[in-house]
C-alpha atoms as a PDB file:
ATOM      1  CA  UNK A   1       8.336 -42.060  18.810  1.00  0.00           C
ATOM      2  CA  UNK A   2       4.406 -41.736  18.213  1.00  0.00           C
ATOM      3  CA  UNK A   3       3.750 -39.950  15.296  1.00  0.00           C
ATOM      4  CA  UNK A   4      -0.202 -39.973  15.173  1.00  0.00           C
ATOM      5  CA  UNK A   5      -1.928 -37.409  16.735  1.00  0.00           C
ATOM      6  CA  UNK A   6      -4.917 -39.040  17.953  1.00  0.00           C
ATOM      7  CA  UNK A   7      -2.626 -41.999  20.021  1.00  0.00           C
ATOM      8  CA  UNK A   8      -0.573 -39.261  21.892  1.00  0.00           C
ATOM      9  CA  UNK A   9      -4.178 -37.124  22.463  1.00  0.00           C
ATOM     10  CA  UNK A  10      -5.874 -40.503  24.142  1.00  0.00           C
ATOM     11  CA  UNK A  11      -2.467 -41.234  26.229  1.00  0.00           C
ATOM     12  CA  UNK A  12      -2.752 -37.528  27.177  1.00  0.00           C
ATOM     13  CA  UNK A  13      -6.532 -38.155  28.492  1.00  0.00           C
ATOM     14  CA  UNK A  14      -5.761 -41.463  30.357  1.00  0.00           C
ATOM     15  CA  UNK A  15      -2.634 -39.319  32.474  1.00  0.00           C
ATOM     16  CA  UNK A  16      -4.131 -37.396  35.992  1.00  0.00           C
ATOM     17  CA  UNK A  17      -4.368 -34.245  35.834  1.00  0.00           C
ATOM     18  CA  UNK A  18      -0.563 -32.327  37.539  1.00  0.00           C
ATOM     19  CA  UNK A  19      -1.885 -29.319  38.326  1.00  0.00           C
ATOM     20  CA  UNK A  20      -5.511 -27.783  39.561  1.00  0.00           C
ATOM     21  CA  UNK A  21      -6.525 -25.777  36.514  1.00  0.00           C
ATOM     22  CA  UNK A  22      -9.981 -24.567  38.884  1.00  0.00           C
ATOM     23  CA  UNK A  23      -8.824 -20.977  39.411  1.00  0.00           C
ATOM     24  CA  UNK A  24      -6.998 -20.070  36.326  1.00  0.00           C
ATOM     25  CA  UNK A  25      -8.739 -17.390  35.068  1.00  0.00           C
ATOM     26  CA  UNK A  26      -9.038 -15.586  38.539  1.00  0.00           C
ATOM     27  CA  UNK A  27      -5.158 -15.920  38.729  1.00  0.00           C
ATOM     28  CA  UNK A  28      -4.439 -14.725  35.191  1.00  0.00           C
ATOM     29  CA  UNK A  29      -6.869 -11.200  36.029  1.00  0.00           C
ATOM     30  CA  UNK A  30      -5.245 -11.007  38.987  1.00  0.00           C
ATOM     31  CA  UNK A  31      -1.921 -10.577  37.264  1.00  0.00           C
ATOM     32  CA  UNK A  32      -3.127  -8.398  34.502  1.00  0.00           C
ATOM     33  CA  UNK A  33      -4.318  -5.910  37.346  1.00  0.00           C
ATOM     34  CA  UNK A  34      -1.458  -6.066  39.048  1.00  0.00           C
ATOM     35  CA  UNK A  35       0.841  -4.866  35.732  1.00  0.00           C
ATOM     36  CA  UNK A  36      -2.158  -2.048  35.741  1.00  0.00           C
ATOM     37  CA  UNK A  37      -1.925  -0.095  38.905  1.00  0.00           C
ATOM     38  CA  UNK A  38      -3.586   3.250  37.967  1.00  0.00           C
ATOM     39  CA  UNK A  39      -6.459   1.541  36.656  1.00  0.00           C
ATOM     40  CA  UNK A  40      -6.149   2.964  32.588  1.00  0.00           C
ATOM     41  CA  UNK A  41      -7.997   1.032  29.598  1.00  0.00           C
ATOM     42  CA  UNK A  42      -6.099  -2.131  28.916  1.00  0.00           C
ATOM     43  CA  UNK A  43      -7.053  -1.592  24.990  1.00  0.00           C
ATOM     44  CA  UNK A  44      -5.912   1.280  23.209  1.00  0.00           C
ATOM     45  CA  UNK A  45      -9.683   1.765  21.694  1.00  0.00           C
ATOM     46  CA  UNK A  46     -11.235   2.642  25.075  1.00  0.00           C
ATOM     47  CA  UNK A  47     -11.372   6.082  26.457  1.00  0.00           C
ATOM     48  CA  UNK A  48     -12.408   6.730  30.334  1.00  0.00           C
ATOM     49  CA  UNK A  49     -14.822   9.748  30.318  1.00  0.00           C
ATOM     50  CA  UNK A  50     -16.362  10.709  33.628  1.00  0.00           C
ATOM     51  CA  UNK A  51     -15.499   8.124  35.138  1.00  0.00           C
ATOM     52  CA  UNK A  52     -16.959   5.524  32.779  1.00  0.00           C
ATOM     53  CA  UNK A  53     -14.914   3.315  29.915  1.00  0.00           C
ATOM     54  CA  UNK A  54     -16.169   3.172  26.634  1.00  0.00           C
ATOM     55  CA  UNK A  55     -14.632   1.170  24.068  1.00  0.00           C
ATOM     56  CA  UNK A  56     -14.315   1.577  20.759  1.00  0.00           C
ATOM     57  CA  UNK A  57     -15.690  -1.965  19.117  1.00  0.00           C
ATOM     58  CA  UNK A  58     -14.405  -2.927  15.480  1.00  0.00           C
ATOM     59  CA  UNK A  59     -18.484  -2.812  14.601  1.00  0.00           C
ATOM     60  CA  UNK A  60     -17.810   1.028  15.452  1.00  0.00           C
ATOM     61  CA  UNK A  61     -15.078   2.014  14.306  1.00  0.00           C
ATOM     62  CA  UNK A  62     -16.426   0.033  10.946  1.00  0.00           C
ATOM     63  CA  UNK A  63     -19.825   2.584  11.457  1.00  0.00           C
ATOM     64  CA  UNK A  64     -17.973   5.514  11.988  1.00  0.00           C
ATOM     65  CA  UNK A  65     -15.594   4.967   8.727  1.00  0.00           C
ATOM     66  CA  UNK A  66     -18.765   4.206   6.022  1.00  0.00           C
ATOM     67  CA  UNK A  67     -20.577   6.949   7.670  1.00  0.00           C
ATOM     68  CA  UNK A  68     -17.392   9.226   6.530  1.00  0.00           C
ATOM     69  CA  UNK A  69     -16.729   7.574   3.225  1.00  0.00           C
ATOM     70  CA  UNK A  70     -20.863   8.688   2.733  1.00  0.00           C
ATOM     71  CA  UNK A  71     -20.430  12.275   3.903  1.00  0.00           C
ATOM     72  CA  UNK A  72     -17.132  12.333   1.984  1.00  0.00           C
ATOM     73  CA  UNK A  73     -18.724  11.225  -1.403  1.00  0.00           C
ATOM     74  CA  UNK A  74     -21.949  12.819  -1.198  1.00  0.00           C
ATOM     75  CA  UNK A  75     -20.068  16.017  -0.534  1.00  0.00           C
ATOM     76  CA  UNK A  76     -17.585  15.406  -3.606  1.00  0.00           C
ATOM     77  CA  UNK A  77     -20.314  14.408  -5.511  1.00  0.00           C
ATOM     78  CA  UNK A  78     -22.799  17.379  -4.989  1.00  0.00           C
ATOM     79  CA  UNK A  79     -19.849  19.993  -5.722  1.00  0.00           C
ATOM     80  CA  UNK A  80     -18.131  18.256  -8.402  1.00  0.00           C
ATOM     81  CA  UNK A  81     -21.097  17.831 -10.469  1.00  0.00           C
ATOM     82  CA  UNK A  82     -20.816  18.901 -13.976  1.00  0.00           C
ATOM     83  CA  UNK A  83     -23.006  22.562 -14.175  1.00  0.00           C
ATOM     84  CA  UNK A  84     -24.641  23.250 -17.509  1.00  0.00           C
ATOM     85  CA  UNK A  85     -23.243  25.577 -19.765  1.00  0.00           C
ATOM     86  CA  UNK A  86     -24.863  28.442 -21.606  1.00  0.00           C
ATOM     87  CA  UNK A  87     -25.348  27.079 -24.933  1.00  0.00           C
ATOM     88  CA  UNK A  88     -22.304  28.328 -27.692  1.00  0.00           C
ATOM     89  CA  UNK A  89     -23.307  29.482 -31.659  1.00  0.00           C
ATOM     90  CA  UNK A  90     -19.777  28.051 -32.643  1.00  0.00           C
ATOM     91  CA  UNK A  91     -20.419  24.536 -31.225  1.00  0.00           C
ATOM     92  CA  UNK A  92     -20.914  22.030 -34.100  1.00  0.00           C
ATOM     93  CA  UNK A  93     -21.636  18.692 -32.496  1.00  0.00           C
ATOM     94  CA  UNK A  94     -24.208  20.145 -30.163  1.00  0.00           C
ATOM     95  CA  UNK A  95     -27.848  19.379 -30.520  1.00  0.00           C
ATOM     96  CA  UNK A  96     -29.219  22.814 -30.708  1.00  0.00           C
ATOM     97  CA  UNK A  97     -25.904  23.875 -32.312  1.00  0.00           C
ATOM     98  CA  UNK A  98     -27.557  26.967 -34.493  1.00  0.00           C
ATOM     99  CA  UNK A  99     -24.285  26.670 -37.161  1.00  0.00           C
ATOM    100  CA  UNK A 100     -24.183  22.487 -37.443  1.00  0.00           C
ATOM    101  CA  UNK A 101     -25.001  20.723 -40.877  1.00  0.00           C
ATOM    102  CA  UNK A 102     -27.941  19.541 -39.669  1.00  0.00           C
ATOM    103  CA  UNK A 103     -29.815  22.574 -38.485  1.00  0.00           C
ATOM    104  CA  UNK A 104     -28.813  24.217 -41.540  1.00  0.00           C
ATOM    105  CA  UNK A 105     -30.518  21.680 -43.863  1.00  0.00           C
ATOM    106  CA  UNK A 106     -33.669  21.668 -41.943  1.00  0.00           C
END
Protein backbone atom coordinates (compact mmCIF):
# COMPACT_ATOMS: atom_id res chain seq x y z
CA UNK A 1 0.00 0.00 0.00
CA UNK A 2 1.40 3.60 -0.97
CA UNK A 3 1.82 5.57 1.87
CA UNK A 4 3.24 8.94 0.36
CA UNK A 5 1.01 11.40 -0.60
CA UNK A 6 2.62 12.91 -3.46
CA UNK A 7 3.00 9.13 -5.42
CA UNK A 8 -0.81 8.41 -5.03
CA UNK A 9 -1.55 12.43 -6.11
CA UNK A 10 0.72 11.89 -9.53
CA UNK A 11 -0.99 8.27 -10.15
CA UNK A 12 -4.26 10.18 -9.57
CA UNK A 13 -3.21 12.85 -12.44
CA UNK A 14 -1.93 10.22 -14.98
CA UNK A 15 -5.78 8.25 -14.59
CA UNK A 16 -8.66 9.85 -17.33
CA UNK A 17 -10.92 11.65 -16.04
CA UNK A 18 -14.61 9.07 -15.13
CA UNK A 19 -16.91 11.55 -15.12
CA UNK A 20 -17.53 15.17 -16.99
CA UNK A 21 -17.09 17.57 -14.10
CA UNK A 22 -18.13 20.68 -16.96
CA UNK A 23 -21.58 21.39 -15.50
CA UNK A 24 -21.23 20.84 -11.86
CA UNK A 25 -22.02 23.88 -10.46
CA UNK A 26 -25.19 24.41 -12.72
CA UNK A 27 -26.34 20.91 -11.43
CA UNK A 28 -25.60 21.53 -7.75
CA UNK A 29 -27.94 25.19 -8.02
CA UNK A 30 -30.24 23.39 -9.72
CA UNK A 31 -30.76 21.08 -6.79
CA UNK A 32 -30.54 23.68 -4.13
CA UNK A 33 -33.60 25.42 -5.96
CA UNK A 34 -35.36 22.61 -6.27
CA UNK A 35 -35.27 21.85 -2.13
CA UNK A 36 -36.43 25.79 -2.23
CA UNK A 37 -39.73 26.01 -3.96
CA UNK A 38 -41.24 29.24 -2.53
CA UNK A 39 -38.24 31.07 -3.29
CA UNK A 40 -37.24 32.24 0.75
CA UNK A 41 -33.52 33.38 1.69
CA UNK A 42 -31.35 30.31 1.75
CA UNK A 43 -29.32 32.09 4.81
CA UNK A 44 -30.96 32.86 7.88
CA UNK A 45 -29.24 36.58 7.80
CA UNK A 46 -31.22 37.73 4.73
CA UNK A 47 -34.57 39.31 4.91
CA UNK A 48 -36.81 39.82 1.56
CA UNK A 49 -38.31 43.38 1.80
CA UNK A 50 -40.32 44.57 -1.16
CA UNK A 51 -39.44 42.29 -3.09
CA UNK A 52 -35.67 42.66 -2.77
CA UNK A 53 -33.11 40.33 -0.47
CA UNK A 54 -30.80 41.91 1.66
CA UNK A 55 -28.39 40.06 3.60
CA UNK A 56 -27.02 40.58 6.61
CA UNK A 57 -22.94 40.28 5.99
CA UNK A 58 -20.67 39.36 9.12
CA UNK A 59 -18.91 43.04 8.24
CA UNK A 60 -22.55 44.22 9.34
CA UNK A 61 -23.62 42.60 11.78
CA UNK A 62 -19.82 43.35 13.21
CA UNK A 63 -20.91 47.42 12.43
CA UNK A 64 -24.08 47.21 13.91
CA UNK A 65 -22.70 45.49 17.34
CA UNK A 66 -19.58 48.29 17.98
CA UNK A 67 -21.98 50.90 16.98
CA UNK A 68 -24.19 49.53 20.12
CA UNK A 69 -21.36 48.73 22.45
CA UNK A 70 -20.55 52.88 21.62
CA UNK A 71 -24.10 54.09 22.26
CA UNK A 72 -24.22 51.66 25.20
CA UNK A 73 -21.00 53.06 26.90
CA UNK A 74 -21.25 56.56 26.06
CA UNK A 75 -24.71 56.43 27.55
CA UNK A 76 -23.41 54.56 30.84
CA UNK A 77 -20.69 56.73 30.90
CA UNK A 78 -22.42 60.22 30.65
CA UNK A 79 -25.04 59.14 33.49
CA UNK A 80 -22.83 57.30 35.70
CA UNK A 81 -20.39 59.97 36.03
CA UNK A 82 -19.41 60.89 39.45
CA UNK A 83 -21.39 64.60 40.19
CA UNK A 84 -19.56 66.93 42.54
CA UNK A 85 -20.61 67.30 45.89
CA UNK A 86 -21.28 70.43 47.89
CA UNK A 87 -18.26 70.75 49.89
CA UNK A 88 -18.77 69.28 53.89
CA UNK A 89 -17.17 71.41 57.21
CA UNK A 90 -16.73 67.87 58.88
CA UNK A 91 -14.57 66.42 56.05
CA UNK A 92 -10.92 66.10 57.21
CA UNK A 93 -8.97 64.77 54.27
CA UNK A 94 -10.48 67.26 51.89
CA UNK A 95 -8.47 70.04 50.40
CA UNK A 96 -10.55 72.94 51.37
CA UNK A 97 -11.62 70.94 54.46
CA UNK A 98 -12.27 74.27 56.81
CA UNK A 99 -11.70 71.82 60.22
CA UNK A 100 -8.36 69.70 58.82
CA UNK A 101 -4.87 70.13 60.61
CA UNK A 102 -3.62 71.82 57.95
CA UNK A 103 -5.96 74.71 57.43
CA UNK A 104 -5.92 75.22 61.00
CA UNK A 105 -2.13 75.82 61.21
CA UNK A 106 -2.09 78.15 58.35
Amino acid sequence: MKNDLDVLINDLKIEPLDRDLHCLEAEVWERIDARNPARTPVSPAATATDGRLIAATPAVSRTAAVALAVAIGLVVGLLGAPTQSSPNDFSVFAVDAPYAPSGILR
